[in-house]
ModelCIF file with pLDDT and N, C-alpha, C, O atoms, coordinates in Angstrom:
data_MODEL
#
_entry.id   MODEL 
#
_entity.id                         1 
_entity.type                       polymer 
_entity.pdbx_number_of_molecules   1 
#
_entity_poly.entity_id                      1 
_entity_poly.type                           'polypeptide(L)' 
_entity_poly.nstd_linkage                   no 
_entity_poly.nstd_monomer                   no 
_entity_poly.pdbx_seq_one_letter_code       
;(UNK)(UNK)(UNK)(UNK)(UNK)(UNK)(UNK)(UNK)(UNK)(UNK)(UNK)(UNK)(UNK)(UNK)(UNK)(UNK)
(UNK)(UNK)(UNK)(UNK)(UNK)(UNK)(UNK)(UNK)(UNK)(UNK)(UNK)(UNK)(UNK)(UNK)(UNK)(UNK)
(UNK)(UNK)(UNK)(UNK)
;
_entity_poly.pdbx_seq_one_letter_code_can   XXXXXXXXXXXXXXXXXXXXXXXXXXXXXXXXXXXX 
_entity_poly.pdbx_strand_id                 A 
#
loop_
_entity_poly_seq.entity_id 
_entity_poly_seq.num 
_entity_poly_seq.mon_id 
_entity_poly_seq.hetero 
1 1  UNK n 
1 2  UNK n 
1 3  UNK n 
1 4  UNK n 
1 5  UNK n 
1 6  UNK n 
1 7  UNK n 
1 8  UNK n 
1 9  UNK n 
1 10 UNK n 
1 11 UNK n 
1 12 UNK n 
1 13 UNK n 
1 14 UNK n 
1 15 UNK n 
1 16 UNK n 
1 17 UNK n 
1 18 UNK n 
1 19 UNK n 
1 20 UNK n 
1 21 UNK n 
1 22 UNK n 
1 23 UNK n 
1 24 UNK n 
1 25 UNK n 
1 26 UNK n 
1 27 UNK n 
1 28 UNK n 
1 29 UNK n 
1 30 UNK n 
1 31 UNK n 
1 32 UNK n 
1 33 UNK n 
1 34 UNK n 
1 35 UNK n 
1 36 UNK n 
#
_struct_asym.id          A 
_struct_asym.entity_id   1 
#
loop_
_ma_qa_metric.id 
_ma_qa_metric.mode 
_ma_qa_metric.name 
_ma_qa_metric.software_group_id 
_ma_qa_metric.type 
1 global pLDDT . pLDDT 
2 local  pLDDT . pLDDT 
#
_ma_qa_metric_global.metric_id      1 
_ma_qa_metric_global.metric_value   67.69 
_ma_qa_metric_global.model_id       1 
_ma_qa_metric_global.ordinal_id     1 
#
loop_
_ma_qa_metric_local.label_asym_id 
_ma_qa_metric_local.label_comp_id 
_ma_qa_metric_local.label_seq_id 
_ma_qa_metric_local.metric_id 
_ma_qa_metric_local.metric_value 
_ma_qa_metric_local.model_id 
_ma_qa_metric_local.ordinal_id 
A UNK 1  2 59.00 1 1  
A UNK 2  2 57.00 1 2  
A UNK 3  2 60.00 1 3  
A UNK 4  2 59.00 1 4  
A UNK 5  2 59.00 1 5  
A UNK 6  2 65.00 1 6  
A UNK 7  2 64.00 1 7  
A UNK 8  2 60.00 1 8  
A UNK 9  2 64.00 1 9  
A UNK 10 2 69.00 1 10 
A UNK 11 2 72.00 1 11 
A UNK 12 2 68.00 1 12 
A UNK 13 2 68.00 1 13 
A UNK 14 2 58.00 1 14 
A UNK 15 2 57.00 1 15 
A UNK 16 2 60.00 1 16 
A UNK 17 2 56.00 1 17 
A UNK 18 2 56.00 1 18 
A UNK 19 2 52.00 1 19 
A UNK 20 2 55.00 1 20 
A UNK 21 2 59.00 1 21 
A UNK 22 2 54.00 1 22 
A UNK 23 2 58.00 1 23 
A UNK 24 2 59.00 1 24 
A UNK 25 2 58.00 1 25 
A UNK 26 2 59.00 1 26 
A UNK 27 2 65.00 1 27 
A UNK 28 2 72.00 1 28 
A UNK 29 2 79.00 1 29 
A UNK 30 2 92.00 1 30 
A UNK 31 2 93.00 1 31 
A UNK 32 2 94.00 1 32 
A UNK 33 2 94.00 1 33 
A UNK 34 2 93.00 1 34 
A UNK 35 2 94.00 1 35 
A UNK 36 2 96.00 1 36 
#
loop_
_atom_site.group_PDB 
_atom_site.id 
_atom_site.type_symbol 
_atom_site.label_atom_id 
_atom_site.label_alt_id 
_atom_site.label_comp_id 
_atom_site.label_asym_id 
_atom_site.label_entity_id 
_atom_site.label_seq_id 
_atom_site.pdbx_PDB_ins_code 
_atom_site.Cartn_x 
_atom_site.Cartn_y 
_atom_site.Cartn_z 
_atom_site.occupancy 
_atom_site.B_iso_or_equiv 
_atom_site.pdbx_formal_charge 
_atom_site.auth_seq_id 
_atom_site.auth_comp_id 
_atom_site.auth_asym_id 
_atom_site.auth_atom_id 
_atom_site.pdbx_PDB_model_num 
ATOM 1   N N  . UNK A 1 1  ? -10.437 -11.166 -36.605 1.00 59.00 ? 1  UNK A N  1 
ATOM 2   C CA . UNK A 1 1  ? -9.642  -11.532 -35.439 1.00 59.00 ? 1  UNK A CA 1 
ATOM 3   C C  . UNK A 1 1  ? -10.322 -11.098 -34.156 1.00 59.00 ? 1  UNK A C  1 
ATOM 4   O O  . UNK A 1 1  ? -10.529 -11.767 -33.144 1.00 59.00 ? 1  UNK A O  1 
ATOM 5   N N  . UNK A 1 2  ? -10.589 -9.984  -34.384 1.00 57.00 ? 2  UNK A N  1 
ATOM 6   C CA . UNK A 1 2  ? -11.631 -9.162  -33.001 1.00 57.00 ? 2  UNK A CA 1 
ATOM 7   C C  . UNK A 1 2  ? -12.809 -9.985  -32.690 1.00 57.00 ? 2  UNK A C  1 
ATOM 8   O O  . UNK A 1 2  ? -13.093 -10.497 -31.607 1.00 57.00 ? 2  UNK A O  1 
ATOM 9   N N  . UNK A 1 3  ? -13.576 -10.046 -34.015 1.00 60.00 ? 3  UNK A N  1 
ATOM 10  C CA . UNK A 1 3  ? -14.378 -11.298 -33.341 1.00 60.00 ? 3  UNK A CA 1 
ATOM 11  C C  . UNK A 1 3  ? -14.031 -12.549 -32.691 1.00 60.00 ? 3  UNK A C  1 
ATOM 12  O O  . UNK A 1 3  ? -14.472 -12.885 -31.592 1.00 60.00 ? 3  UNK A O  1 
ATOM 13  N N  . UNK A 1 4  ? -13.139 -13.304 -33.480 1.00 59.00 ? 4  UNK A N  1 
ATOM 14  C CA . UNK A 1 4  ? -13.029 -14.373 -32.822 1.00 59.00 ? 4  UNK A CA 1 
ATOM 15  C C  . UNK A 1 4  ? -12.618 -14.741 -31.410 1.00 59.00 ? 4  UNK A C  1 
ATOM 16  O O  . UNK A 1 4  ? -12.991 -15.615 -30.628 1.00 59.00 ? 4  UNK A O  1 
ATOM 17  N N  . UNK A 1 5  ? -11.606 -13.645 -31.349 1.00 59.00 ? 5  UNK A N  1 
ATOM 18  C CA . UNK A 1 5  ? -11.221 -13.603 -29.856 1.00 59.00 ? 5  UNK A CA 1 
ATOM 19  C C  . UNK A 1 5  ? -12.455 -13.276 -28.693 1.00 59.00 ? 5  UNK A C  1 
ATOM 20  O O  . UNK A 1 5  ? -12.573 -13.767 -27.570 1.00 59.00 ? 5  UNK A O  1 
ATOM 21  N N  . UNK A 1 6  ? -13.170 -12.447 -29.258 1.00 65.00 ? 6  UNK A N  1 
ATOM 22  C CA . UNK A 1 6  ? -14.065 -11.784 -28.140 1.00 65.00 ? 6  UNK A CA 1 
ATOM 23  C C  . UNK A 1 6  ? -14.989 -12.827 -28.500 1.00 65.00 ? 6  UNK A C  1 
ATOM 24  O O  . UNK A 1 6  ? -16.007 -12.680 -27.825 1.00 65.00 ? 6  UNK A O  1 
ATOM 25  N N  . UNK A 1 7  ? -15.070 -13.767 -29.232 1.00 64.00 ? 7  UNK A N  1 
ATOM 26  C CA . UNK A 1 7  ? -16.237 -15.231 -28.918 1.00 64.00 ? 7  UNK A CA 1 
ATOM 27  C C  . UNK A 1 7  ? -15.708 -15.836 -27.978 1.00 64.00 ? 7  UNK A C  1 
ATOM 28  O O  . UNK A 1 7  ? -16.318 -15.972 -26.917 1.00 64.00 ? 7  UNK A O  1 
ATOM 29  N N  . UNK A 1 8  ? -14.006 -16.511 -28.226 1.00 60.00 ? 8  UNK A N  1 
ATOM 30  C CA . UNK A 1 8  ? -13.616 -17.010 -27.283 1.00 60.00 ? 8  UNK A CA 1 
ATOM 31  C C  . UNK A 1 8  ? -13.320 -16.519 -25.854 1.00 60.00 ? 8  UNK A C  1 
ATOM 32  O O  . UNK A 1 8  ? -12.998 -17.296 -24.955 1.00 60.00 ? 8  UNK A O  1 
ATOM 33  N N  . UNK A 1 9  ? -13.449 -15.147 -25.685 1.00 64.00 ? 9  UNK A N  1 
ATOM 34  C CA . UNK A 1 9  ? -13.534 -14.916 -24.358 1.00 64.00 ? 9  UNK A CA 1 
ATOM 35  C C  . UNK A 1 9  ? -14.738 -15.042 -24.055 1.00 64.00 ? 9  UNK A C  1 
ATOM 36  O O  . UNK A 1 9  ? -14.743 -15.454 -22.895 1.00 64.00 ? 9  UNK A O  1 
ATOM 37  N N  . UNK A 1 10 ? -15.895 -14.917 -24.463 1.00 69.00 ? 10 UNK A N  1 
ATOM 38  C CA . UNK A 1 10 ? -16.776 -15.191 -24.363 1.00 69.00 ? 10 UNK A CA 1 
ATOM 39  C C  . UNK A 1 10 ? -17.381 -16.653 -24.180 1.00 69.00 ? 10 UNK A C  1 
ATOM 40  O O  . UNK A 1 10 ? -18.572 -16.749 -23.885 1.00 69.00 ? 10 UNK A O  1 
ATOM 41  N N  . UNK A 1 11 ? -16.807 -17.495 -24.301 1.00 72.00 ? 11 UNK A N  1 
ATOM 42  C CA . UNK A 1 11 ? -16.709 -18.924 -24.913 1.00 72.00 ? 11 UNK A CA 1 
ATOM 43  C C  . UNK A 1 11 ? -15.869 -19.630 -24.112 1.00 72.00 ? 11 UNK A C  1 
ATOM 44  O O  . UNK A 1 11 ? -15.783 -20.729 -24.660 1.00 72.00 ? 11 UNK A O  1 
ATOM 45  N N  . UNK A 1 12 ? -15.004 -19.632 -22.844 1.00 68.00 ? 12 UNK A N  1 
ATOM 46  C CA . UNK A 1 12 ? -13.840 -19.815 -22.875 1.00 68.00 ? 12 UNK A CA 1 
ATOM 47  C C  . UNK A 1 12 ? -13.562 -21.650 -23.132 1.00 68.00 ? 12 UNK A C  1 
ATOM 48  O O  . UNK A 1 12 ? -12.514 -22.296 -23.161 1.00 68.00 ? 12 UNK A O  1 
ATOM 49  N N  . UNK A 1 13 ? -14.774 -21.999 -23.263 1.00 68.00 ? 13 UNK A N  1 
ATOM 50  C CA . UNK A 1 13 ? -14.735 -23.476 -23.419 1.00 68.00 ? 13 UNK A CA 1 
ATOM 51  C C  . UNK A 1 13 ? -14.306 -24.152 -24.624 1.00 68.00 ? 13 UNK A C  1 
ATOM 52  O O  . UNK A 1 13 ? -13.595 -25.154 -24.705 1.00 68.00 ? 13 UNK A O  1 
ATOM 53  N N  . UNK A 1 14 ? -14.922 -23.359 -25.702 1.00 58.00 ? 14 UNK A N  1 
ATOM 54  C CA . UNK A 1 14 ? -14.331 -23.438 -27.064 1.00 58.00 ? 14 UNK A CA 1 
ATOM 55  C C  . UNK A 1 14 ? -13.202 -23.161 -27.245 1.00 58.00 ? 14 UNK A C  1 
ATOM 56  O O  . UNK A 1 14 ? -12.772 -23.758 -28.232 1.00 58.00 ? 14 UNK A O  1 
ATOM 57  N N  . UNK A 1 15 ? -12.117 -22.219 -26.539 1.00 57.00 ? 15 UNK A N  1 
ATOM 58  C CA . UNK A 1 15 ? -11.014 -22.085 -26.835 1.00 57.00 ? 15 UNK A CA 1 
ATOM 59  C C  . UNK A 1 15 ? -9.818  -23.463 -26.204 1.00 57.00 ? 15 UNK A C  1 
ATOM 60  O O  . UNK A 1 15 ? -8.702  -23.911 -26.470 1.00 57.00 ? 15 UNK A O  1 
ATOM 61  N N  . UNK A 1 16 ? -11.220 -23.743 -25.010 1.00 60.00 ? 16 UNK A N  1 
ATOM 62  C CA . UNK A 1 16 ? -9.580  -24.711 -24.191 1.00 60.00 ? 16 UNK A CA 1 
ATOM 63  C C  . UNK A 1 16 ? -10.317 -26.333 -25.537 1.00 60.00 ? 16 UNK A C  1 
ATOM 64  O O  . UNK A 1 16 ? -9.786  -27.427 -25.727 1.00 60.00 ? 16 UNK A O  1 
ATOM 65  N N  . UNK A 1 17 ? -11.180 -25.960 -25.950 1.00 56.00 ? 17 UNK A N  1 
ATOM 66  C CA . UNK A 1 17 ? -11.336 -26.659 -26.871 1.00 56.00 ? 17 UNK A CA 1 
ATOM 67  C C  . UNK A 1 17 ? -9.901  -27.171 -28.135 1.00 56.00 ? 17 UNK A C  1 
ATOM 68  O O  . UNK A 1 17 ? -9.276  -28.177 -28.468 1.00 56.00 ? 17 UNK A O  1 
ATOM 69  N N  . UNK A 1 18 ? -9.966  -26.042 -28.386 1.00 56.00 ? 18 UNK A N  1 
ATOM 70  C CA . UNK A 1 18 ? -9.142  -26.114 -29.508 1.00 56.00 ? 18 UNK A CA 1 
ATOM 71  C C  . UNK A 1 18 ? -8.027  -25.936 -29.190 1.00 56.00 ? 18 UNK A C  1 
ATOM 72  O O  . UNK A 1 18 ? -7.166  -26.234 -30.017 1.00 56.00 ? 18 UNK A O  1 
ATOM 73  N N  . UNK A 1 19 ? -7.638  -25.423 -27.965 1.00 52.00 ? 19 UNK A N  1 
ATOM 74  C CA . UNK A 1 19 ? -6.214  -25.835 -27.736 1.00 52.00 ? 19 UNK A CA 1 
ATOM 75  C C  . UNK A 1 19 ? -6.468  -27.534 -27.472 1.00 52.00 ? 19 UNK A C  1 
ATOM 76  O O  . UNK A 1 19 ? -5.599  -28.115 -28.122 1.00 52.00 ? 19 UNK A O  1 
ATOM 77  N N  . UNK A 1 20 ? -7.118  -28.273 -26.940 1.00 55.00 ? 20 UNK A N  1 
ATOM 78  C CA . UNK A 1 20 ? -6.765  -29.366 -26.403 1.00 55.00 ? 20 UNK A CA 1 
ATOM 79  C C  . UNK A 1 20 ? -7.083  -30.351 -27.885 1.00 55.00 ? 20 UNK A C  1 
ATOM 80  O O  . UNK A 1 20 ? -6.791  -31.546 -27.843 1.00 55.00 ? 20 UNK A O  1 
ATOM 81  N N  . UNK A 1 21 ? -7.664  -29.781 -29.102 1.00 59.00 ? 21 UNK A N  1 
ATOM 82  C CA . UNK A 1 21 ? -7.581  -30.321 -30.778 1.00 59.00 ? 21 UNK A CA 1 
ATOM 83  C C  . UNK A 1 21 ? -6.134  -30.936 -30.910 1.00 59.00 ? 21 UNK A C  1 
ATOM 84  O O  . UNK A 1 21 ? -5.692  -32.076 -31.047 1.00 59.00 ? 21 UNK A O  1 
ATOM 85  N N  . UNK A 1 22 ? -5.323  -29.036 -30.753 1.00 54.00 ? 22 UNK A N  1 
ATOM 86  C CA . UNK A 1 22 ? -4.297  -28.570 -31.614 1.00 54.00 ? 22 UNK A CA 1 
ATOM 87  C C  . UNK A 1 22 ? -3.122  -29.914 -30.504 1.00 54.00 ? 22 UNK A C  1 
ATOM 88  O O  . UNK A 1 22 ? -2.390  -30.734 -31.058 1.00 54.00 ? 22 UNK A O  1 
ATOM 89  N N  . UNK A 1 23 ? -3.220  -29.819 -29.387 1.00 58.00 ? 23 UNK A N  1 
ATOM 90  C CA . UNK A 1 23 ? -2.380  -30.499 -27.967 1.00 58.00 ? 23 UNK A CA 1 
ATOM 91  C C  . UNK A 1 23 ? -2.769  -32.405 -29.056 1.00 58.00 ? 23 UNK A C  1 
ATOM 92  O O  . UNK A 1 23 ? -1.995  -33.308 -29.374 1.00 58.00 ? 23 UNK A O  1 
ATOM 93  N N  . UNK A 1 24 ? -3.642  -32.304 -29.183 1.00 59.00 ? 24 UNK A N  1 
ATOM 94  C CA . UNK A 1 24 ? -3.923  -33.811 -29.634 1.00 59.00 ? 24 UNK A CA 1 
ATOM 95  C C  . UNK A 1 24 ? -3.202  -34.329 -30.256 1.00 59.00 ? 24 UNK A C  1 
ATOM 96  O O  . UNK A 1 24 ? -2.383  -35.219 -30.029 1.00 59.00 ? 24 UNK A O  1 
ATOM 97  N N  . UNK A 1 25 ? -3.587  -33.561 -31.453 1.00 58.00 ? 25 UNK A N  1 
ATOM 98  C CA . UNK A 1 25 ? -2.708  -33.891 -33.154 1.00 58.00 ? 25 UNK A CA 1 
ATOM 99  C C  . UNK A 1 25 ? -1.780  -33.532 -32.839 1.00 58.00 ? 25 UNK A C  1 
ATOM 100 O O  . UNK A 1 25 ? -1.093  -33.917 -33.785 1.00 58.00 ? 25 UNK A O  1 
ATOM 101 N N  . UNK A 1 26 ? -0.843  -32.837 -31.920 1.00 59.00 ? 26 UNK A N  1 
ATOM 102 C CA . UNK A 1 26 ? 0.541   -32.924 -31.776 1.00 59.00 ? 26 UNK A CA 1 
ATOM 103 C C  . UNK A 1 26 ? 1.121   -34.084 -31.128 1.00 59.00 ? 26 UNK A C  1 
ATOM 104 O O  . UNK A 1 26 ? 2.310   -34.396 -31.062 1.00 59.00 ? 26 UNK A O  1 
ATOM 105 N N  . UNK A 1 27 ? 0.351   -34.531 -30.773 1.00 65.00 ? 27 UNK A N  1 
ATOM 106 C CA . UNK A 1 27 ? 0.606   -36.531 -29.897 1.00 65.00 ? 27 UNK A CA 1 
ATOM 107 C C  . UNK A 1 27 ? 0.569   -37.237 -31.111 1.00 65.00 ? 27 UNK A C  1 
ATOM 108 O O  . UNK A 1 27 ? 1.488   -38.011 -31.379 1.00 65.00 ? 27 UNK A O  1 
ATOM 109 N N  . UNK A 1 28 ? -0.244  -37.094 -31.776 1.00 72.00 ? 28 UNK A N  1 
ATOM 110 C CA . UNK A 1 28 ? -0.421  -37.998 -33.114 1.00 72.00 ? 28 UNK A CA 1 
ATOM 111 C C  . UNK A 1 28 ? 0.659   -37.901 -34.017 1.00 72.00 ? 28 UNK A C  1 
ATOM 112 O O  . UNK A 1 28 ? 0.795   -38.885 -34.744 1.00 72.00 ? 28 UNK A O  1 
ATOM 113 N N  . UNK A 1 29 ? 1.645   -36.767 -34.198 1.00 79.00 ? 29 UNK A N  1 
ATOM 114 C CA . UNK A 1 29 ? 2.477   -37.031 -35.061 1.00 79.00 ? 29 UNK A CA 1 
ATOM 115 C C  . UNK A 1 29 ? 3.960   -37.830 -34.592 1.00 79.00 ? 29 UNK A C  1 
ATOM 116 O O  . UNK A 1 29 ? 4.395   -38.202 -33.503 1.00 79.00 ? 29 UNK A O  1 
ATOM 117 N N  . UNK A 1 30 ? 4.428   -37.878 -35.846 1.00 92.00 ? 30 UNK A N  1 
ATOM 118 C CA . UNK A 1 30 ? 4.675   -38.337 -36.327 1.00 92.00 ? 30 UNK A CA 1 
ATOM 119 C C  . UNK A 1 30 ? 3.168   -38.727 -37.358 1.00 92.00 ? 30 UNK A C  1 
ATOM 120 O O  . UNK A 1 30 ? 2.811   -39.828 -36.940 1.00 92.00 ? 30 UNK A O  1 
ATOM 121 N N  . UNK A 1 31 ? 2.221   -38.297 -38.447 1.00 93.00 ? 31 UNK A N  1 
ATOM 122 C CA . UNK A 1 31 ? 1.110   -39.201 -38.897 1.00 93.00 ? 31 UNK A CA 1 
ATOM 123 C C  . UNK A 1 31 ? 1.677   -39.703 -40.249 1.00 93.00 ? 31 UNK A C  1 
ATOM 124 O O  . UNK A 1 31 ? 2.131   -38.877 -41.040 1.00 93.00 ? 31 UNK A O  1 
ATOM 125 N N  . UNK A 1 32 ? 1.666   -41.415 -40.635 1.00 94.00 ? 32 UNK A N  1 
ATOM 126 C CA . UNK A 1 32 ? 1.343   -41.432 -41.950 1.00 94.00 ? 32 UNK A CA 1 
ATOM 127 C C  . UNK A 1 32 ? 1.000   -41.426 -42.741 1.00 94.00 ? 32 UNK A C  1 
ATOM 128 O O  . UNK A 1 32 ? -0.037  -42.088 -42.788 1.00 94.00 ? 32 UNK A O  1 
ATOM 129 N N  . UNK A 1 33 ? 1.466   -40.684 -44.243 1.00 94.00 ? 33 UNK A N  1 
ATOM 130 C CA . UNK A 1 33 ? 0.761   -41.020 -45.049 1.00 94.00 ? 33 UNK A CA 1 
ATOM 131 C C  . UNK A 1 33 ? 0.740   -41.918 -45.671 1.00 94.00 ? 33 UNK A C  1 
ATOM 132 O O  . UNK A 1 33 ? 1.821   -42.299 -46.119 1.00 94.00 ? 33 UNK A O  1 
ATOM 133 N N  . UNK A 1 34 ? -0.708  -42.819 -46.054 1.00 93.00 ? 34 UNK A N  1 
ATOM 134 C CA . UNK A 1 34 ? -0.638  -43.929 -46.878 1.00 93.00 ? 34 UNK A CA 1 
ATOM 135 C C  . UNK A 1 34 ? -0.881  -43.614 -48.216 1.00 93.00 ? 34 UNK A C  1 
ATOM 136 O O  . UNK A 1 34 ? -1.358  -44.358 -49.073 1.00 93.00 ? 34 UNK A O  1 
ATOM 137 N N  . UNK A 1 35 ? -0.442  -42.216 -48.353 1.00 94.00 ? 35 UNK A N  1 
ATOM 138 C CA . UNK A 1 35 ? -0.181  -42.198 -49.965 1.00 94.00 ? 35 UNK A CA 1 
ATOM 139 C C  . UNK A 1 35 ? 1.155   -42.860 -50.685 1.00 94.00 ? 35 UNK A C  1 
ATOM 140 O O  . UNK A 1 35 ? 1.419   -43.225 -51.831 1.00 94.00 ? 35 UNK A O  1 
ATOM 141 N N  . UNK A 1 36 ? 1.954   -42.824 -49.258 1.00 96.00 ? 36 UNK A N  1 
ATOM 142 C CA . UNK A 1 36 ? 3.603   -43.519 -49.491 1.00 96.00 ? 36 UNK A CA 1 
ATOM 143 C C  . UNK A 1 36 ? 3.368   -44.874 -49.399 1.00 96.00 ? 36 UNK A C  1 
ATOM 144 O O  . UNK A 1 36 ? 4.298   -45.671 -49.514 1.00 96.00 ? 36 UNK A O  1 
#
């Protein structure tokens, strides 16, 4: 955990990274599956 955080402070680009992943796929749901 210590690491990762102190990359992303280090990093701070990677973090608004992955918030703006996590921000994405939350637009996307509702997702289906076409296993149904």
């Amino acid at each position: 955990d210590f690491l990762f955080w102190e990359r992303m402070a280090s990093n701070p680009e990677l973090l608004f990274a992955q918030v703006l992943q996590e921000n994405e796929l939350a637009k996307l749901k509702p997702i289906r599956d076409h296993r149904v």
